[in-house]
Every structure is written in structure tokens, then in C-alpha cells.
Protein backbone atom coordinates (compact mmCIF):
# COMPACT_ATOMS: atom_id res chain seq x y z
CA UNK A 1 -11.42 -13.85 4.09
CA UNK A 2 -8.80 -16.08 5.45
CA UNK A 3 -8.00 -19.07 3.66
CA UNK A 4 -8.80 -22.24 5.78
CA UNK A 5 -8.50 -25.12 3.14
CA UNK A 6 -7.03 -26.24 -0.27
CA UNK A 7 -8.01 -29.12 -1.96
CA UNK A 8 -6.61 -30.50 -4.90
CA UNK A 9 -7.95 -32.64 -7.69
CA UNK A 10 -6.55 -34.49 -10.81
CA UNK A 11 -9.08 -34.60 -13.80
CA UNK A 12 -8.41 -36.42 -16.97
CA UNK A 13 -11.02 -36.57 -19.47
CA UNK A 14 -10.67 -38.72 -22.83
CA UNK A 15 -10.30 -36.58 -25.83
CA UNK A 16 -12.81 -37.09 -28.40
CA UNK A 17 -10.26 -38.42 -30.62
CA UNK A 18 -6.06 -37.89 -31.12
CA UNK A 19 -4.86 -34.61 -31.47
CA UNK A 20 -1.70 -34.13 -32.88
CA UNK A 21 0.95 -31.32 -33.65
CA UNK A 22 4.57 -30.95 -34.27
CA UNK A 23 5.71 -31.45 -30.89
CA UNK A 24 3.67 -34.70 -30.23
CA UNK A 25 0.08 -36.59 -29.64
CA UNK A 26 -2.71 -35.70 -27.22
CA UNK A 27 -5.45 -38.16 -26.21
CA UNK A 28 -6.32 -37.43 -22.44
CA UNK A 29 -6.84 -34.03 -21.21
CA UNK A 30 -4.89 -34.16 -17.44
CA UNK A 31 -5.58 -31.08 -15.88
CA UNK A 32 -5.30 -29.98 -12.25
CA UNK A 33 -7.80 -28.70 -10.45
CA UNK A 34 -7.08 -26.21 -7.18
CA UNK A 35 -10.21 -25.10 -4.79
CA UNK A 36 -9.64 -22.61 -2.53
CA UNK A 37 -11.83 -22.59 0.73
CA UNK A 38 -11.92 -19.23 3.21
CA UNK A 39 -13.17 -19.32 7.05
CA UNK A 40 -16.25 -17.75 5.96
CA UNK A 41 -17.30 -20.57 3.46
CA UNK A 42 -16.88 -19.13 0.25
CA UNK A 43 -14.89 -21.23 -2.55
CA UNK A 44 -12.99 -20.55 -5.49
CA UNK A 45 -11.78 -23.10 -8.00
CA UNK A 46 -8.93 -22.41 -10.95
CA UNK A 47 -7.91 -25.11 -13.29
CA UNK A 48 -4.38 -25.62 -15.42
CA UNK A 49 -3.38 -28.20 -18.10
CA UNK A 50 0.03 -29.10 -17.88
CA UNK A 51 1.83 -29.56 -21.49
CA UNK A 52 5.46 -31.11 -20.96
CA UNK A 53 6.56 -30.70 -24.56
CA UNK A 54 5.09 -26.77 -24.02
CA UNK A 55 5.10 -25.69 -20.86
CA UNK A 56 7.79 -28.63 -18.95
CA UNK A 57 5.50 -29.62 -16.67
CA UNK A 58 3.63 -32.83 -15.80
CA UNK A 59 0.61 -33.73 -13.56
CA UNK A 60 2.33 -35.98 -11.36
CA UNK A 61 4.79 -33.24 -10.91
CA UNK A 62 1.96 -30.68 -10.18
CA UNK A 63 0.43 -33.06 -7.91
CA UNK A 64 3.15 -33.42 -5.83
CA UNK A 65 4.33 -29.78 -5.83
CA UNK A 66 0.77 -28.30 -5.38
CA UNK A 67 0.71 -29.07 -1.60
CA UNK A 68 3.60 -27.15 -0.34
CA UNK A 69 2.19 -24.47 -2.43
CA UNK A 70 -1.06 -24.68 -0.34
CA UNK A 71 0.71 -24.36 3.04
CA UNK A 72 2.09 -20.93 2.14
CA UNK A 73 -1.29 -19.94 2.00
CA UNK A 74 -3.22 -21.73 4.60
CA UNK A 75 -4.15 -18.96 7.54
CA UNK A 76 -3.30 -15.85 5.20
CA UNK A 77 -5.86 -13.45 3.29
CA UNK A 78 -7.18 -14.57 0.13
CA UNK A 79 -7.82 -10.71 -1.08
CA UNK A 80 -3.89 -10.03 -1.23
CA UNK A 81 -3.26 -11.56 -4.64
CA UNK A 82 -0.24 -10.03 -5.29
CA UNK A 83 1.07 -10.91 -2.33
CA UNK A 84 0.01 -14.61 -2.00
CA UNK A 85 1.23 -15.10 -6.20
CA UNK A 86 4.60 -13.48 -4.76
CA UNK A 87 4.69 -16.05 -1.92
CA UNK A 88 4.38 -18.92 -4.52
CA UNK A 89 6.89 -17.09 -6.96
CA UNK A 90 9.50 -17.19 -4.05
CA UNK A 91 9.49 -21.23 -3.24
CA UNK A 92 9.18 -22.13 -6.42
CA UNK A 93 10.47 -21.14 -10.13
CA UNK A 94 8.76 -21.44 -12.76
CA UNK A 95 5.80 -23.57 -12.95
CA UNK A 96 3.42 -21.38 -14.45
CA UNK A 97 0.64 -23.81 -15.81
CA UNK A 98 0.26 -24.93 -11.77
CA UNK A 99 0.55 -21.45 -10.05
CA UNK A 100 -2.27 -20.31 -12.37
CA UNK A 101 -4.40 -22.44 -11.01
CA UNK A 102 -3.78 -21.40 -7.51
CA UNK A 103 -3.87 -17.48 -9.19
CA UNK A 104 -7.68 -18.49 -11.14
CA UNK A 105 -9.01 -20.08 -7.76
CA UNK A 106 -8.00 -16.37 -6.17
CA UNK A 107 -9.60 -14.36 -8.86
CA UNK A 108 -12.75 -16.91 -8.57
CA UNK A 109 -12.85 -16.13 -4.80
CA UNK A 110 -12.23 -12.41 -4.99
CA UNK A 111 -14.92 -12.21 -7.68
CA UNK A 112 -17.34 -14.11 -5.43
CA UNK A 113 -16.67 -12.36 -1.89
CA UNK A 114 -17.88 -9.15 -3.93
CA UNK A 115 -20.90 -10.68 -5.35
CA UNK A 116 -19.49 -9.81 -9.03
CA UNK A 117 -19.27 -11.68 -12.60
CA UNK A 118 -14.78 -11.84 -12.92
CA UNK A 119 -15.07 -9.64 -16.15
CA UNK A 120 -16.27 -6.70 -14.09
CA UNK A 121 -14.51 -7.10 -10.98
CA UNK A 122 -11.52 -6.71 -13.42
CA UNK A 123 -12.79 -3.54 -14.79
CA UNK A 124 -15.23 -4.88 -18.01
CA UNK A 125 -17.28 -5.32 -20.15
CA UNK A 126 -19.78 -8.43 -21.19
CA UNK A 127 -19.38 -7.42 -25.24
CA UNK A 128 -19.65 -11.04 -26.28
CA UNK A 129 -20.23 -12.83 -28.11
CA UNK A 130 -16.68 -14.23 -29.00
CA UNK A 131 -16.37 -16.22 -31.74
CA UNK A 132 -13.48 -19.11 -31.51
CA UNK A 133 -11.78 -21.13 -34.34
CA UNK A 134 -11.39 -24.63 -34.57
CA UNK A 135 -7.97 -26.47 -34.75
CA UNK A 136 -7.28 -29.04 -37.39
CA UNK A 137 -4.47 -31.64 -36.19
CA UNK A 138 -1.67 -31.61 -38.68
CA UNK A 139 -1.69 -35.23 -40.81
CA UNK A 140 -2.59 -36.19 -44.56
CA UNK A 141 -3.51 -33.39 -46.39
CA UNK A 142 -6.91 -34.71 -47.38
CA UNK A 143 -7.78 -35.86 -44.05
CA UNK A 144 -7.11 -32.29 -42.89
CA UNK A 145 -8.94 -30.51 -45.62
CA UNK A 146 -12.08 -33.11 -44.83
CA UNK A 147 -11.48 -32.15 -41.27
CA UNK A 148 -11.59 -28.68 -42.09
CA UNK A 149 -14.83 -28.51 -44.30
CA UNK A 150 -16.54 -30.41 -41.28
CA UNK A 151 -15.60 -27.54 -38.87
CA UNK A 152 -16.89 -25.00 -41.54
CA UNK A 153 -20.21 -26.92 -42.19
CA UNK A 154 -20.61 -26.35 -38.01
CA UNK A 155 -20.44 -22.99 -38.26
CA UNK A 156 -16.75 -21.63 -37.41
CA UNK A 157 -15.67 -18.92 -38.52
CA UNK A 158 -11.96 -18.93 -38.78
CA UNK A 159 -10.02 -22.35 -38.61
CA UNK A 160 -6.81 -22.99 -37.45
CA UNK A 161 -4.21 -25.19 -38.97
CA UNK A 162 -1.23 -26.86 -37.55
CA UNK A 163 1.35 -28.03 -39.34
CA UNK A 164 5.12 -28.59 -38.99
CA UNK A 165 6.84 -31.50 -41.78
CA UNK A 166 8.60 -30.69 -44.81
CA UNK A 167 8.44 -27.41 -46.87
CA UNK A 168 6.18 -29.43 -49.65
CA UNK A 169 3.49 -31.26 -47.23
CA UNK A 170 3.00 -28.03 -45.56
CA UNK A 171 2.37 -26.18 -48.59
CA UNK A 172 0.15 -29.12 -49.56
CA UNK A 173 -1.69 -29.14 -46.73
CA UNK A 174 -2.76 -25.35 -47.06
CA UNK A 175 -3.36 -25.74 -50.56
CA UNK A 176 -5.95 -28.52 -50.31
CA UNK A 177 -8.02 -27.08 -47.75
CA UNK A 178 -7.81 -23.79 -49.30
CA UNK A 179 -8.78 -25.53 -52.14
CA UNK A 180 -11.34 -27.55 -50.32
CA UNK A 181 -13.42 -24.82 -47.74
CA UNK A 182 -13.09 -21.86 -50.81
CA UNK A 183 -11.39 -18.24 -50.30
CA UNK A 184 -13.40 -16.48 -47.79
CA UNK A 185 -13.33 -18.13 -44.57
CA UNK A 186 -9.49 -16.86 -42.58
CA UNK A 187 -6.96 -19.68 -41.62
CA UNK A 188 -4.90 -19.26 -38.71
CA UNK A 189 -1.58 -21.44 -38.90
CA UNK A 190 0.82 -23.37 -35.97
CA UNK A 191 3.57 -24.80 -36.50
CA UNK A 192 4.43 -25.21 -32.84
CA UNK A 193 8.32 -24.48 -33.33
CA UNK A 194 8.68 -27.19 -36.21
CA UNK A 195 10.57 -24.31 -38.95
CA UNK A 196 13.92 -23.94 -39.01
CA UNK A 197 14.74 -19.89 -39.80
CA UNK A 198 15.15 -20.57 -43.30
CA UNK A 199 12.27 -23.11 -43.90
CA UNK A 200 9.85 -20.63 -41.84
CA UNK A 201 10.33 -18.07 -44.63
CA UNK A 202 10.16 -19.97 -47.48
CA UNK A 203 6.86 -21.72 -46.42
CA UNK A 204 5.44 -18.29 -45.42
CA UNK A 205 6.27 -16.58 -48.50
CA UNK A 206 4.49 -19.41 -50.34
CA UNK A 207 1.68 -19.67 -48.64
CA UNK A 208 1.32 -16.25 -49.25
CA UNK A 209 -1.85 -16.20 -51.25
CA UNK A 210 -4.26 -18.27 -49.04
CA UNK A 211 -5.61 -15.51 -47.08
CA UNK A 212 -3.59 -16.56 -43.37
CA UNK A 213 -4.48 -14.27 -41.20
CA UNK A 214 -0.76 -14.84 -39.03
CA UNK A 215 0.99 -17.96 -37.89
CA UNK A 216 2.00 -19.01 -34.34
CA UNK A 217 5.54 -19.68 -33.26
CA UNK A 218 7.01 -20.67 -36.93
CA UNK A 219 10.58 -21.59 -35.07
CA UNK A 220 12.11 -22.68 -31.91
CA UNK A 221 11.10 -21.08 -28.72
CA UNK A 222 13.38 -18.31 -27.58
CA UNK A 223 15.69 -17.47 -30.57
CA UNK A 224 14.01 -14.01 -30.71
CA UNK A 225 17.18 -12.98 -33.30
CA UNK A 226 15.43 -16.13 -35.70
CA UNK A 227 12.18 -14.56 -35.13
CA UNK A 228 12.33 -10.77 -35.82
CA UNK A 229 14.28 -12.26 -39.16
CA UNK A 230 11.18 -14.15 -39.67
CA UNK A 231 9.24 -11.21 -39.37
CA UNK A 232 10.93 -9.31 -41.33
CA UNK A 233 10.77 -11.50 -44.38
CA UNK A 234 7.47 -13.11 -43.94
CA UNK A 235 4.70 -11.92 -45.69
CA UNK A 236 2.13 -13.51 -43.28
CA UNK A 237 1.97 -11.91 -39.49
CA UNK A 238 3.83 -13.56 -37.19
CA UNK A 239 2.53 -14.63 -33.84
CA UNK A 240 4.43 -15.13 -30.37
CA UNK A 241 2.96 -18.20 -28.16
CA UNK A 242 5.82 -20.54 -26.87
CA UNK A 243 8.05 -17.45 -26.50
CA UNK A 244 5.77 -15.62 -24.79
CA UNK A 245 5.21 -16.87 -21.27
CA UNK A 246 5.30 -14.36 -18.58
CA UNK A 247 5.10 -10.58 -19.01
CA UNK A 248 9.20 -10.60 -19.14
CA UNK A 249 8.96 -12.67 -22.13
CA UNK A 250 6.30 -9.76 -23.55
CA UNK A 251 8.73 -7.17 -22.87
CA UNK A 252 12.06 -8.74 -24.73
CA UNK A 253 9.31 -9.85 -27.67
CA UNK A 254 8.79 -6.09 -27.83
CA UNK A 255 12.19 -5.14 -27.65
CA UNK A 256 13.42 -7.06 -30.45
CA UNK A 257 10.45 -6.15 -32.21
CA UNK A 258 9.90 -9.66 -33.14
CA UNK A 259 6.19 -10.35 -33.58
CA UNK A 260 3.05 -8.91 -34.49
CA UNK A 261 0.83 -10.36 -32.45
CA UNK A 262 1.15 -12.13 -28.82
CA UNK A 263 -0.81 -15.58 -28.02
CA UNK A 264 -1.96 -15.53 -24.00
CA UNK A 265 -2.55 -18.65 -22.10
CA UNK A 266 -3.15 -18.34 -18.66
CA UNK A 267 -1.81 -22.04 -18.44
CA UNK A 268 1.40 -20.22 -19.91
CA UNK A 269 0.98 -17.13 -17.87
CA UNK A 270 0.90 -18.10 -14.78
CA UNK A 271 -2.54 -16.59 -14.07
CA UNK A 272 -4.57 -14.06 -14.71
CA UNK A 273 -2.22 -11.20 -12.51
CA UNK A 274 0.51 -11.94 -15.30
CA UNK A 275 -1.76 -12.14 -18.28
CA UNK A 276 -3.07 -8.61 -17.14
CA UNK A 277 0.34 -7.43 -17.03
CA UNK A 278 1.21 -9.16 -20.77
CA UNK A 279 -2.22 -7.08 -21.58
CA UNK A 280 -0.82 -3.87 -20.51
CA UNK A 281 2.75 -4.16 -22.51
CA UNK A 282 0.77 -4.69 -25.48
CA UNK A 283 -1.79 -2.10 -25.25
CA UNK A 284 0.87 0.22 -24.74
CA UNK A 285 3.31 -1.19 -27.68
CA UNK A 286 -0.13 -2.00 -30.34
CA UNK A 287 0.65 -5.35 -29.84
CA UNK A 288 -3.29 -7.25 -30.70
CA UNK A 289 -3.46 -10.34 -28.89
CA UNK A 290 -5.29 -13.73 -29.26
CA UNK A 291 -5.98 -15.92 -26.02
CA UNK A 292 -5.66 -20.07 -26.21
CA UNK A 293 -5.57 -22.93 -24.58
CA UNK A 294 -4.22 -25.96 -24.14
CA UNK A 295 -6.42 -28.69 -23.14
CA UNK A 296 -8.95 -26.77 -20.59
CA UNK A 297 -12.05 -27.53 -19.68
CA UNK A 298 -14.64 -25.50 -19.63
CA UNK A 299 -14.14 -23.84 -16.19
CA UNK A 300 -10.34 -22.62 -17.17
CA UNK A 301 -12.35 -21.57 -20.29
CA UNK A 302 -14.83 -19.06 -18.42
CA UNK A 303 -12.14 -17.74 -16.46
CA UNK A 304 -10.44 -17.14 -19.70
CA UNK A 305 -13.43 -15.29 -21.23
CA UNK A 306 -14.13 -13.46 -18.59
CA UNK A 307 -10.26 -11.98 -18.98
CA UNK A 308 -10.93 -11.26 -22.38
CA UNK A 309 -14.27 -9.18 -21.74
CA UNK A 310 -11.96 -7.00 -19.85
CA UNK A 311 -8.93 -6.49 -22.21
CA UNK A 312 -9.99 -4.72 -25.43
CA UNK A 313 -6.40 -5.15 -26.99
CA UNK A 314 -7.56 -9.35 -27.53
CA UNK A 315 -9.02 -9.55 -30.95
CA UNK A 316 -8.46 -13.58 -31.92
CA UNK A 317 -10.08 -16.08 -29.52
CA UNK A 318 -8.63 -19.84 -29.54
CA UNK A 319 -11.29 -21.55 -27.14
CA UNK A 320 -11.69 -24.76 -28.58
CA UNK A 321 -10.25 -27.35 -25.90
CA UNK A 322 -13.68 -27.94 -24.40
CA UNK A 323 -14.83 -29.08 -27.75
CA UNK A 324 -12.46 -31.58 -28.25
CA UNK A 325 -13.15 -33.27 -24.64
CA UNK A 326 -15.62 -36.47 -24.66
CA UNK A 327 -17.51 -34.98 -21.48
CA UNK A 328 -17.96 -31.97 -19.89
CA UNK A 329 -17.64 -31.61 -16.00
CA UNK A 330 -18.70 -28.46 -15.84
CA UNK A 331 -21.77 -26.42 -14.35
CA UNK A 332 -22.94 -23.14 -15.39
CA UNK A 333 -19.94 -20.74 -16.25
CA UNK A 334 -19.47 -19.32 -20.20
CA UNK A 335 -21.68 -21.17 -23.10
CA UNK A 336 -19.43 -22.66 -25.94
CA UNK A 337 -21.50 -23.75 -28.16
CA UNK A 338 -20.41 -26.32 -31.01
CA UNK A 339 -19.91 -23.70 -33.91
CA UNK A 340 -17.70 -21.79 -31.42
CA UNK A 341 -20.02 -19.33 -30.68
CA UNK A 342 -18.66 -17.89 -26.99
CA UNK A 343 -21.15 -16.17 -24.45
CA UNK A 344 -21.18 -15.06 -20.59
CA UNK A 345 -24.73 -16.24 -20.44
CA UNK A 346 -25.35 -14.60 -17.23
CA UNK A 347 -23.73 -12.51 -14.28
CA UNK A 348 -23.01 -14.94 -11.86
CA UNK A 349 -20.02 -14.16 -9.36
CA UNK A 350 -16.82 -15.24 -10.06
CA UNK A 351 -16.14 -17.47 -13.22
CA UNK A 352 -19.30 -18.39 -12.37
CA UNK A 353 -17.80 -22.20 -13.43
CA UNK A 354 -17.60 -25.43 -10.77
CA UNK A 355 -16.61 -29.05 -11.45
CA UNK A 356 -19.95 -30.40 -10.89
CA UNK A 357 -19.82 -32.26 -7.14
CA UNK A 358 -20.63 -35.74 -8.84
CA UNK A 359 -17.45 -35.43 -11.01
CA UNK A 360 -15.04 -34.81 -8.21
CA UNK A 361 -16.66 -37.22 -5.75
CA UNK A 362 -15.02 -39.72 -8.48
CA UNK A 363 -11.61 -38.18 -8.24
CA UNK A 364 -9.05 -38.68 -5.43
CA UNK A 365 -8.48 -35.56 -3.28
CA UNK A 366 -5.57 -33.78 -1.53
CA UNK A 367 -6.73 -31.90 1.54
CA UNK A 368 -4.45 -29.46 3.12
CA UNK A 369 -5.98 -27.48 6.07
């Protein structure tokens, strides 16, 4: 159970078309991939999708970072992942999005080398199926209400909305697809940090009556004094996602009482070992979560899942990257189906995911041995 070699592969995959939030436009998912090799021939593989405007980091950055990450670990034993995520935590601050790669290609491994699906080699259960919304890219308010009825006529059963302009198009946006998808189905809002304090509570309070289930990150990142006001005053939930990073971030959210629900990423994370930990601080405070995603494939997808099946406290699932992607690389691992329907269709090891061979054979590699 050494570790013998690390390769490392860029992916980018067109996005089906634009998608676009507060913070800026999306058209190419550029994620890295991290594959983890051990003398005995067993492989792992973990995935990330760096976000500059979210999570600061880039994947030429990643790219040129990952490999002194790698040495750290060449030679040592894959089954001490505390100890190797400490190793990475020690040359390197912050960074999360690309050390939970390194952390998912670990858990993949560990998973494996025990002949066991992730979910129970983390303690769980396969209770599926989940069920994940689908996002509708903030813009005209008719194009996003026609946007929205198309997700509903696929089946989803929850649809989240991103917004993030004025006070009036916001409230116009709501209204129409309210207006336009009828009363019963939930909407989920983002507004990715667009609010100011002020404007966060007003557009909350009057979007009061169109059955939001909560809204994510209403104002800037990090003024937890702005958000426990929002909070306070809102009459729509309020939900921690570009506040909430690492389990440190969890534990001042909590202290300021500042949210009611927190948003997990493992691209945000840092990895599973740190979403676990953001897991355990809310279980213990009654904190529900939801888990998302950036712009994931479907491998960083199962991996996700397979998280969830083992942490009762998530209750919102925000899967939808892979949907948005115009082609899937991936073999086997969890079924997402186009209505958002989520399943662990089976009990391979690990993930139970892999970059199909043909896919990477395309991409250029970095070896380190």
C-alpha cells in the first residue's frame, strides 16, 4: 500500500451551453484530474474543478502546483489519510479545490484495497435514490422562467435559481417563473454574494410568498456580522456556501449563529476528511446540509454521493454539473439520470467511477514516480 506513482490530467469538457451567475460566465468545465497508483497495482482517481471567482484558484495554477504535491507522497502509505492530507496542508495553504483531489483519489484507493463501495467504507448506507435540482442561469426573466418549465417538464423536482441584479429584476425573475411552473414545485435561490446587507433583506422579505425553500450566500463572503443580520430579518432560510469552506469556517458560521443551513463542496472542502468533519459540527449544532458542485464530472459526482449515503444530516442534493457537460468521460460510478434522479447502481469498490482510458489517452499527462 505504498504509493509508487501520481499522474495528473487536465480535462476540459464544453458546457452544453453558457452558464452564468453573479460572479461571472462558465462555458468549459476545466477540472483536474489526480490518479493515485500503489506498488501493488491498485489505483485511485479524485477529481476537482477549480472556480477563480469562488474558490481563487485556476487550472494552470493547479497544474503546476499538483506535482510538488505528488512528491510528498511518492514512497509513503496511501492508508494514512490524515497524515498524507496533513503533509499537503503543511507545504501549501489553502488550495482546497486541488488537495481534494489528491484527498478523493485516497478515499478511492482506500475504498478499493478493502474491496468496498466508499459509502460503506465510511460507515453507510445505499438509501438512494437522491433526487437533485436543476440550476437556472440568472438572465431575462422570461428566458429563465422558459428555462425553468423545461427542467420541470424533465422531471426535477426542486429547481434552483440564481440571481444577483437589482432589487426589481430579481423580484421579477421569481415572480415569472413562479408564475410560469405553478405553486407546488420548491425553488432554491443563489445569489452568489451579489446583495448588499440591506438589498438581501428587502429582496427576501419580498419574495416571501413564492414558496423558497432557503437561499445561498445572499451577501459577500465572510462578513458573518452581515449575515446573522440577514438571518435574522429574512423570512426565507438562509444558506452558507462561499463562507463555508473548511470545517473552521463551519465552526465560526455556528458561532455567530449565522445560517440555517450549510452548502458542502468537496471542491470547497478540501476533500472528503474535511467535509466529514463540516458533517460532524453540524450534526452536533442541527445544522441540515445540502452538497453541490461546481462544474464536476461525473466521477467527483459519485464520490460526492457516496459521502452523502453516509451523512444523514444532508437533506438537499445540488448534483447537476454532469448535466450541463456536452460529454461524459465517465465509466460506471453513480447513475444521474436527466430528471435528476441520483442512484449507486451497484457496489463496486471505491467511487466505483474512472475517466474512461480512451478519454485520457487524449489528454497530456504529468507523471511523477
Amino acid at each position: 500500500m505504498k504509493i509508487r506513482e501520481i499522474r495528473i490530467y487536465p480535462l476540459e469538457i464544453p458546457l452544453e451551453e453558457p452558464f452564468v451567475i453573479s460572479l461571472g460566465t462558465i462555458t468549459h468545465a476545466r477540472n483536474l484530474l489526480v490518479e493515485i497508483m500503489t506498488d501493488g497495482g491498485l489505483k485511485g482517481q479524485g477529481e476537482c474543478s477549480p472556480y477563480s471567482f469562488i474558490n481563487g484558484e485556476m487550472l494552470e495554477g493547479q497544474l503546476a502546483l499538483a506535482p510538488l504535491l505528488a512528491r510528498l507522497w511518492i514512497g509513503k502509505d496511501c492508508r494514512e489519510i490524515e497524515a498524507r492530507m496533513g503533509e499537503l496542508d503543511g507545504l501549501l495553504s489553502g488550495n482546497y479545490a486541488l488537495k481534494s483531489a489528491f484527498d478523493m483519489a485516497l478515499y478511492d484507493l482506500n475504498a478499493r484495497a478493502v474491496n468496498l463501495p466508499l459509502y460503506r467504507f465510511l460507515g453507510g448506507t445505499n438509501r438512494g435514490p437522491l433526487w437533485s435540482d436543476r440550476t437556472v442561469s440568472v438572465g431575462n426573466p422570461a428566458n429563465m422562467a422558459v428555462e425553468a418549465v423545461r427542467y420541470l417538464e424533465m422531471g426535477f423536482r426542486s429547481i434552483k435559481v440564481k440571481l444577483g441584479g437589482p432589487f426589481e429584476s430579481d423580484v421579477a425573475r421569481i415572480r415569472t417563473i413562479r408564475e410560469s411552473i405553478g405553486e407546488d414545485i420548491p425553488l432554491r435561490l443563489d445569489a452568489n454574494q451579489a446583495w448588499s446587507v440591506s438589498q438581501a433583506v428587502r429582496t427576501l422579505r419580498a419574495l416571501e410568498t413564492y414558496n423558497v425553500e432557503h437561499c445561498e450566500e445572499p451577501i459577500a463572503a465572510g462578513d458573518l456580522t452581515g449575515l446573522r443580520f440577514v438571518r435574522q430579518n429574512s423570512p426565507i432560510p438562509i444558506m452558507a456556501d462561499e463562507s463555508l469552506f473548511t470545517h473552521r469556517d463551519a465552526a465560526n458560521l455556528l458561532q455567530m449563529q449565522a445560517c440555517d443551513y450549510f452548502n458542502i463542496k468537496l471542491s470547497k472542502s478540501g476533500g472528503i476528511s474535511n467535509a466529514l468533519k463540516i458533517a460532524a459540527l453540524a450534526e452536533s449544532a442541527g445544522i441540515p446540509c445540502q452538497v453541490g458542485c461546481f462544474s464536476e464530472t461525473r466521477l467527483a459526482i459519485s464520490a460526492l454521493v457516496h459521502f452523502v449515503m453516509a451523512r444523514d444530516i444532508v437533506i438537499h442534493y445540488d448534483l447537476d454539473s454532469p448535466l450541463m457537460l456536452s460529454d461524459d468521460p465517465v465509466s460506471c460510478g453513480v447513475l444521474l439520470e436527466s430528471n435528476g434522479r441520483a442512484t449507486i447502481p451497484d457496489e463496486n469498490p471505491g467511487h466505483g467511477a474512472e475517466i474512461k482510458k480512451e478519454f485520457l489517452d487524449e489528454q497530456r499527462v504529468l507523471v511523477v514516480e
